[in-house]
PDB file of N, CA and C in Angstrom:
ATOM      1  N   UNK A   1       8.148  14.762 -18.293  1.00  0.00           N
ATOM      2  CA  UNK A   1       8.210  15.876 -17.371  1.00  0.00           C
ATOM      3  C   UNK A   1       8.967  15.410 -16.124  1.00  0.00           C
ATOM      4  N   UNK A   2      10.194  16.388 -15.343  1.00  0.00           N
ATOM      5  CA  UNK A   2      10.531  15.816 -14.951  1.00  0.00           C
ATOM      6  C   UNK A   2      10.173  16.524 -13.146  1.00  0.00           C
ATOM      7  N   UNK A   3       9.474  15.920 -12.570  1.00  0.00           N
ATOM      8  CA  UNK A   3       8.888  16.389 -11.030  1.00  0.00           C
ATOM      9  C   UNK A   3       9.590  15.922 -10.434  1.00  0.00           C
ATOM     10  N   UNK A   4       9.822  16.650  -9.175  1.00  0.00           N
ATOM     11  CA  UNK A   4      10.535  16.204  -7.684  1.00  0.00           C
ATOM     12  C   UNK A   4       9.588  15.553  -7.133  1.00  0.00           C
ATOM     13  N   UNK A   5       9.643  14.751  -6.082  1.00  0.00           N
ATOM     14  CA  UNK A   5       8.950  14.065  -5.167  1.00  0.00           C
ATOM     15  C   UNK A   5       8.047  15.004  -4.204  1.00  0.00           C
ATOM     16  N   UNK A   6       6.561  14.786  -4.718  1.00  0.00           N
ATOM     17  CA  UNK A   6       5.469  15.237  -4.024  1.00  0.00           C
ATOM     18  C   UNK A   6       5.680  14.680  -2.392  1.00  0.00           C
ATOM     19  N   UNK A   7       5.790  14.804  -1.220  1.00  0.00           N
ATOM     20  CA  UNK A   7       5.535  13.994   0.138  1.00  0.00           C
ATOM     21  C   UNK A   7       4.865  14.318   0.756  1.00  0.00           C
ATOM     22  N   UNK A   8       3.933  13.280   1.070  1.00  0.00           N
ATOM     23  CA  UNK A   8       2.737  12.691   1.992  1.00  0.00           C
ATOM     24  C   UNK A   8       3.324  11.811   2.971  1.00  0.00           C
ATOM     25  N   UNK A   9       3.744  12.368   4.166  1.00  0.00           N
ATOM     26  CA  UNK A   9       3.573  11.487   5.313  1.00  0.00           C
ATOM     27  C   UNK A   9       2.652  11.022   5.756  1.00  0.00           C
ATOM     28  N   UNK A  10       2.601   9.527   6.153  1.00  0.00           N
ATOM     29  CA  UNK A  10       1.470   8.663   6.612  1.00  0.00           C
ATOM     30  C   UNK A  10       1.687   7.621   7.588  1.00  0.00           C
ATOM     31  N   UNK A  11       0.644   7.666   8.885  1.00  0.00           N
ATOM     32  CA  UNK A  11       1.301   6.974   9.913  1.00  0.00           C
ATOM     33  C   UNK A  11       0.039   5.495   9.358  1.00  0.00           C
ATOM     34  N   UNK A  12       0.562   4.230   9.903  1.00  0.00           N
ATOM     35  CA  UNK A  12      -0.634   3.139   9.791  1.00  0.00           C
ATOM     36  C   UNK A  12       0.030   2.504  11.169  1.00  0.00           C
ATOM     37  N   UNK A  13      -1.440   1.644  11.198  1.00  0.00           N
ATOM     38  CA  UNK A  13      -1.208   1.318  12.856  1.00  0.00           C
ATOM     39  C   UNK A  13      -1.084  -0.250  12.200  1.00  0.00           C
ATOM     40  N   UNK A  14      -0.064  -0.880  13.024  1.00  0.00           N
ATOM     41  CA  UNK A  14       0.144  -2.651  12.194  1.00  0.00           C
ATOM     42  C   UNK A  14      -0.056  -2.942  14.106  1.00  0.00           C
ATOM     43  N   UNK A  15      -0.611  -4.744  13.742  1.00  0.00           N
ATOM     44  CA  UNK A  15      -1.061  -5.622  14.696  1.00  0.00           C
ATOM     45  C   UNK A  15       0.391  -6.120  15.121  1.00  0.00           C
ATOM     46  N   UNK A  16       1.061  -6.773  16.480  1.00  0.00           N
ATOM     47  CA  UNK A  16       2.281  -7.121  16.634  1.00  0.00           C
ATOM     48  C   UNK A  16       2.663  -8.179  15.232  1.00  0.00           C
ATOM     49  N   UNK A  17       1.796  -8.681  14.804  1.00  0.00           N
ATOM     50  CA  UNK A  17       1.980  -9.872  13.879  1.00  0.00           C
ATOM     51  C   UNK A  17       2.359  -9.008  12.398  1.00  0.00           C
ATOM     52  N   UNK A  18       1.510  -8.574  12.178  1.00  0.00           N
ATOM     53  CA  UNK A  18       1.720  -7.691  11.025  1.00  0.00           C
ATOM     54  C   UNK A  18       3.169  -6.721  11.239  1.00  0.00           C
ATOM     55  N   UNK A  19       3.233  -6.212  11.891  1.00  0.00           N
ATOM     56  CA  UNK A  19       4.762  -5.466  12.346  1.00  0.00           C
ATOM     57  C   UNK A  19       6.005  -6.958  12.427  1.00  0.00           C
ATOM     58  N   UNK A  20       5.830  -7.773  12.439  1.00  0.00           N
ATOM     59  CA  UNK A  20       7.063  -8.596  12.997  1.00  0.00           C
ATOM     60  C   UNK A  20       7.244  -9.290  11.764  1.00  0.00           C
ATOM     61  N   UNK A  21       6.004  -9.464  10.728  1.00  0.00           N
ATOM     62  CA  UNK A  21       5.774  -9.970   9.234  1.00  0.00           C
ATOM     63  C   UNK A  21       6.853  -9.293   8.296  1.00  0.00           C
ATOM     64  N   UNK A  22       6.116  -7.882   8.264  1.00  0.00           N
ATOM     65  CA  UNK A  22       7.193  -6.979   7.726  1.00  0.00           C
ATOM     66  C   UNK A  22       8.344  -6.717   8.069  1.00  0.00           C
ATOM     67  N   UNK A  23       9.075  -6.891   9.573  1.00  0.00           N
ATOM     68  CA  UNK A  23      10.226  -6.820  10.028  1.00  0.00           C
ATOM     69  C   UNK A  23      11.044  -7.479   9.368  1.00  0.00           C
ATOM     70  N   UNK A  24      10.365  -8.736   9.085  1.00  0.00           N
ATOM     71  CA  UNK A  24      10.933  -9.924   9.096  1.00  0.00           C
ATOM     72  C   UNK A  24      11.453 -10.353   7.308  1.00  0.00           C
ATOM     73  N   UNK A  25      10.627  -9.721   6.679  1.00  0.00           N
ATOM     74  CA  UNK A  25      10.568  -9.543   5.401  1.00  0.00           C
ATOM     75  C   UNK A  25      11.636  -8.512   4.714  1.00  0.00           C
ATOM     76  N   UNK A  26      11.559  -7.371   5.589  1.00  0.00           N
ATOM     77  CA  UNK A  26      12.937  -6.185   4.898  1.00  0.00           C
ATOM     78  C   UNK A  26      14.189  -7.016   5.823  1.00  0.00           C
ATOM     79  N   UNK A  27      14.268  -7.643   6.292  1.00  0.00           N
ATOM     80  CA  UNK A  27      15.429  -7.824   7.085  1.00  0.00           C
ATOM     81  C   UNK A  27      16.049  -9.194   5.776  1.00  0.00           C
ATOM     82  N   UNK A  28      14.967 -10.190   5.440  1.00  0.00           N
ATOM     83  CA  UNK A  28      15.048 -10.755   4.262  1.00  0.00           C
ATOM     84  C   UNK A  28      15.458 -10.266   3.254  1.00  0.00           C
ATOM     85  N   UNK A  29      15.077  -9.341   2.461  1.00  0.00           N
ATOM     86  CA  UNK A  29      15.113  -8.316   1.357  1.00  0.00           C
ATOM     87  C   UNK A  29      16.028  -7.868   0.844  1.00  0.00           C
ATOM     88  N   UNK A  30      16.577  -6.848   2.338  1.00  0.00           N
ATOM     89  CA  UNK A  30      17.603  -6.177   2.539  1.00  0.00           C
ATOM     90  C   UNK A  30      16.662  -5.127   2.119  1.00  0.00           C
ATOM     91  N   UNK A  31      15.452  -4.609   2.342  1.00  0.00           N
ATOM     92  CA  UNK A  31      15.072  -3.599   1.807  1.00  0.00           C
ATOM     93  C   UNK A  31      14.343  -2.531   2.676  1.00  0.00           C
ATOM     94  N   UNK A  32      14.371  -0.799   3.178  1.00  0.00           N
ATOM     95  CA  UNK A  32      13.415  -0.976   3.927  1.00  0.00           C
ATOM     96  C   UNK A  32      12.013  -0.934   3.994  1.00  0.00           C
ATOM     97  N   UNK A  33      11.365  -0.912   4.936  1.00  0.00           N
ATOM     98  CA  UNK A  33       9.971  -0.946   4.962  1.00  0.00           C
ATOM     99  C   UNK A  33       9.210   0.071   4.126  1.00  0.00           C
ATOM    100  N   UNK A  34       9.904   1.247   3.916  1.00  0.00           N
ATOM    101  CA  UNK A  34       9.434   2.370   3.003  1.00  0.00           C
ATOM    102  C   UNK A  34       9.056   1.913   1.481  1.00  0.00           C
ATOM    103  N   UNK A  35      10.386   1.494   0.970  1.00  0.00           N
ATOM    104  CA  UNK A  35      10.538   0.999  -0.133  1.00  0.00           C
ATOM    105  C   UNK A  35       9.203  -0.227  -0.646  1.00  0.00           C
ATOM    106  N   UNK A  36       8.923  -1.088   0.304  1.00  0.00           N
ATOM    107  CA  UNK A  36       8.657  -2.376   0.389  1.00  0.00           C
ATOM    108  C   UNK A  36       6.789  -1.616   0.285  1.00  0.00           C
ATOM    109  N   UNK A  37       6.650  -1.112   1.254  1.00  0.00           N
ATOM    110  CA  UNK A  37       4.872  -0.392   1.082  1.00  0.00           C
ATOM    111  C   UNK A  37       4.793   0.553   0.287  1.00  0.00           C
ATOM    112  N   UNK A  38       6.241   1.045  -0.221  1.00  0.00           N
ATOM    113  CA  UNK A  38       5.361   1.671  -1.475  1.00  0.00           C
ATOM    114  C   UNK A  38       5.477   1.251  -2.957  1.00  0.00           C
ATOM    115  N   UNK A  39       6.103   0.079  -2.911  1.00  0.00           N
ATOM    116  CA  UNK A  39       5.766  -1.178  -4.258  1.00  0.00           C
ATOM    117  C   UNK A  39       4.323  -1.587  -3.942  1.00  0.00           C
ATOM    118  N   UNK A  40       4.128  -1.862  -2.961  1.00  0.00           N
ATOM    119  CA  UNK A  40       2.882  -2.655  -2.424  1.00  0.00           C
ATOM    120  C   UNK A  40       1.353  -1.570  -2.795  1.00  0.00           C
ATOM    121  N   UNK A  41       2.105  -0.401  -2.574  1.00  0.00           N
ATOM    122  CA  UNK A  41       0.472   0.777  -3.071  1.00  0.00           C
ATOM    123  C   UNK A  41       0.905   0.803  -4.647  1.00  0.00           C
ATOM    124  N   UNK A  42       1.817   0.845  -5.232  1.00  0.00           N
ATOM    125  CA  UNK A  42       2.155   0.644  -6.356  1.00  0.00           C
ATOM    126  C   UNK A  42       1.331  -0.012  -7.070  1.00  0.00           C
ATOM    127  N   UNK A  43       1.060  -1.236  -6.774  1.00  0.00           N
ATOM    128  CA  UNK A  43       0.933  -2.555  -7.420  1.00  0.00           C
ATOM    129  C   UNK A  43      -0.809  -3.197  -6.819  1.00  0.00           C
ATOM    130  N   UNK A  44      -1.481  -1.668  -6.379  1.00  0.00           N
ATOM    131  CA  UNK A  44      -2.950  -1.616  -6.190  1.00  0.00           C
ATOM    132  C   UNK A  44      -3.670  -1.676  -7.620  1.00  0.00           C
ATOM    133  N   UNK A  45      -4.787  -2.460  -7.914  1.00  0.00           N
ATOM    134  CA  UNK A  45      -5.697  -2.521  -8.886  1.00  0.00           C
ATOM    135  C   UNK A  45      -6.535  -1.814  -8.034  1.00  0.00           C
ATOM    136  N   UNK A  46      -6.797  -0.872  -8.969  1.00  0.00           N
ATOM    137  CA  UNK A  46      -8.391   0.073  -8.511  1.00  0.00           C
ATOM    138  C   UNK A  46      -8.998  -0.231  -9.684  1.00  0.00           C
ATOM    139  N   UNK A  47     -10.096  -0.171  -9.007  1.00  0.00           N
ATOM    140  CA  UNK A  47     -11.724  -0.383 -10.464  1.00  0.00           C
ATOM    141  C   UNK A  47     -12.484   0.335  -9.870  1.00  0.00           C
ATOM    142  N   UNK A  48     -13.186   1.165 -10.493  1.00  0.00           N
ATOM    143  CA  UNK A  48     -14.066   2.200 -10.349  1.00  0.00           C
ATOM    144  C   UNK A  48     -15.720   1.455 -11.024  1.00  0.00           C
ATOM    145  N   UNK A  49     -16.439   1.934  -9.563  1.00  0.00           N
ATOM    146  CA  UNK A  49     -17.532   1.216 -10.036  1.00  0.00           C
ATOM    147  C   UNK A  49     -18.629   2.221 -11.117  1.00  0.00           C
ATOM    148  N   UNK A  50     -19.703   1.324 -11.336  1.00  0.00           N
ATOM    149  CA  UNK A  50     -20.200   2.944 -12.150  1.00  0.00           C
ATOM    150  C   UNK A  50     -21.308   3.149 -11.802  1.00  0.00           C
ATOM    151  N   UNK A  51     -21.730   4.550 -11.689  1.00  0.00           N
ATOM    152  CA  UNK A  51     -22.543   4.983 -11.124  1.00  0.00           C
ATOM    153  C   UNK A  51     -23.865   4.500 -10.695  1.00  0.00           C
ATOM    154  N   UNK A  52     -24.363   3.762 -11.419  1.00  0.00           N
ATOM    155  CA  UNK A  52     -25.505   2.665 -10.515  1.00  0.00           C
ATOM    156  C   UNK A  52     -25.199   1.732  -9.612  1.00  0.00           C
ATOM    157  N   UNK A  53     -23.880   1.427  -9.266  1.00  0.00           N
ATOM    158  CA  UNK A  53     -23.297   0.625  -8.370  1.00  0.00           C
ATOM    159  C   UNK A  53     -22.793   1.468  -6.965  1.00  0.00           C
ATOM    160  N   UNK A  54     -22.609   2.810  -7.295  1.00  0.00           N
ATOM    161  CA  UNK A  54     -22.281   3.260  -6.378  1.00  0.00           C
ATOM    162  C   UNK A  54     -23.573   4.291  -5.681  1.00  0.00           C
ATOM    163  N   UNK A  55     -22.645   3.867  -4.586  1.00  0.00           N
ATOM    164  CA  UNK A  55     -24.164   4.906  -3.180  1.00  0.00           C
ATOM    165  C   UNK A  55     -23.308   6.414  -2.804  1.00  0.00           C
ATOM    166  N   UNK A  56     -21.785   6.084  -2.894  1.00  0.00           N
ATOM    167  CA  UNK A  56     -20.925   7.745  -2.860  1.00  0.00           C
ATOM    168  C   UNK A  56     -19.843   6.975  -3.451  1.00  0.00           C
ATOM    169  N   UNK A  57     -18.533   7.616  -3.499  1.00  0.00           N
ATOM    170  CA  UNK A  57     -17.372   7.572  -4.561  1.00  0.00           C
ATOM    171  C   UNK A  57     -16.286   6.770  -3.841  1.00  0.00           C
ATOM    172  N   UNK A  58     -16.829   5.842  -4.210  1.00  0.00           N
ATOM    173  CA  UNK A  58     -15.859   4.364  -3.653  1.00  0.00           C
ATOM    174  C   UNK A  58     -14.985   3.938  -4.628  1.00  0.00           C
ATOM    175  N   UNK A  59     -13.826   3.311  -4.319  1.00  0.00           N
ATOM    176  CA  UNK A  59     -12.882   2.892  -5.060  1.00  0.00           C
ATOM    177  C   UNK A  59     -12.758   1.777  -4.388  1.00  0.00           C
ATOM    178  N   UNK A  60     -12.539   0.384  -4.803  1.00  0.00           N
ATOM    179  CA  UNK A  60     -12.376  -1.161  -4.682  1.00  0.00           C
ATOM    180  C   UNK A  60     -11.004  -1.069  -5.029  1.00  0.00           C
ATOM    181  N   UNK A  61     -10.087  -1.685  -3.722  1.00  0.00           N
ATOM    182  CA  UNK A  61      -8.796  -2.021  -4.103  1.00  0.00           C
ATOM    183  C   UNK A  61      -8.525  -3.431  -3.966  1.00  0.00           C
ATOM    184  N   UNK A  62      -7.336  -4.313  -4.607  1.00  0.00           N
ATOM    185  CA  UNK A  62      -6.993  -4.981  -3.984  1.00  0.00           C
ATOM    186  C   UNK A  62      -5.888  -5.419  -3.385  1.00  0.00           C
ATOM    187  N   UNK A  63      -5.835  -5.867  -2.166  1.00  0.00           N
ATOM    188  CA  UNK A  63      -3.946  -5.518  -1.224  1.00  0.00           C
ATOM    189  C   UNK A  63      -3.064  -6.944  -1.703  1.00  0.00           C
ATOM    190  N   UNK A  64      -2.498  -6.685  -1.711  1.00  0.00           N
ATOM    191  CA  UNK A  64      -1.525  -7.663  -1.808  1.00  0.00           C
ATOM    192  C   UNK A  64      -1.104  -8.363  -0.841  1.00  0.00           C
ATOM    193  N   UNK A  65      -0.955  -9.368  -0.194  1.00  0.00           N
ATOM    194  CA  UNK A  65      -0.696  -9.574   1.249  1.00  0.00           C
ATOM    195  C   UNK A  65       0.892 -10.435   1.093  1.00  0.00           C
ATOM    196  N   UNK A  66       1.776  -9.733   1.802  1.00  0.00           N
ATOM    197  CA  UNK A  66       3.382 -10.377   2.371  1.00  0.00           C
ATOM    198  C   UNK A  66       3.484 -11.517   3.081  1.00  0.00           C
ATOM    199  N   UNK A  67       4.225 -12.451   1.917  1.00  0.00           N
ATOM    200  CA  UNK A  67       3.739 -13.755   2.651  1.00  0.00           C
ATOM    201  C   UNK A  67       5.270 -14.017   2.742  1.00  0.00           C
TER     202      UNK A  67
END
């Protein structure tokens, strides 16, 4: 099936360190920052817990961190 691009704008707040990480990384790359966080949500493992584990509807991710 072939869909157009659903868009969700989303603001995130980064620490000076975290902003200068990623600067520093697409400037490496050649790629931009768009591209780069949305491989990164891409490439989320979710596991769904099951219902005796859960207290409301949590999802466990894990981030990848840009090194």
């Amino acid at each position: 099936m072939n869909k157009k691009w659903a868009v969700k704008r989303i603001t995130i707040n980064l620490a000076s360190a975290e902003s200068e990480k990623l600067e520093k990384y697409c400037e490496s790359t050649g790629r931009p920052a768009t591209d780069v966080i949305r491989e990164l949500i891409r490439s989320l493992s979710i596991t769904e817990f099951s219902a005796s584990e859960q207290t409301t509807s949590t999802l466990k991710c894990d981030v990848p961190i840009l090194k």
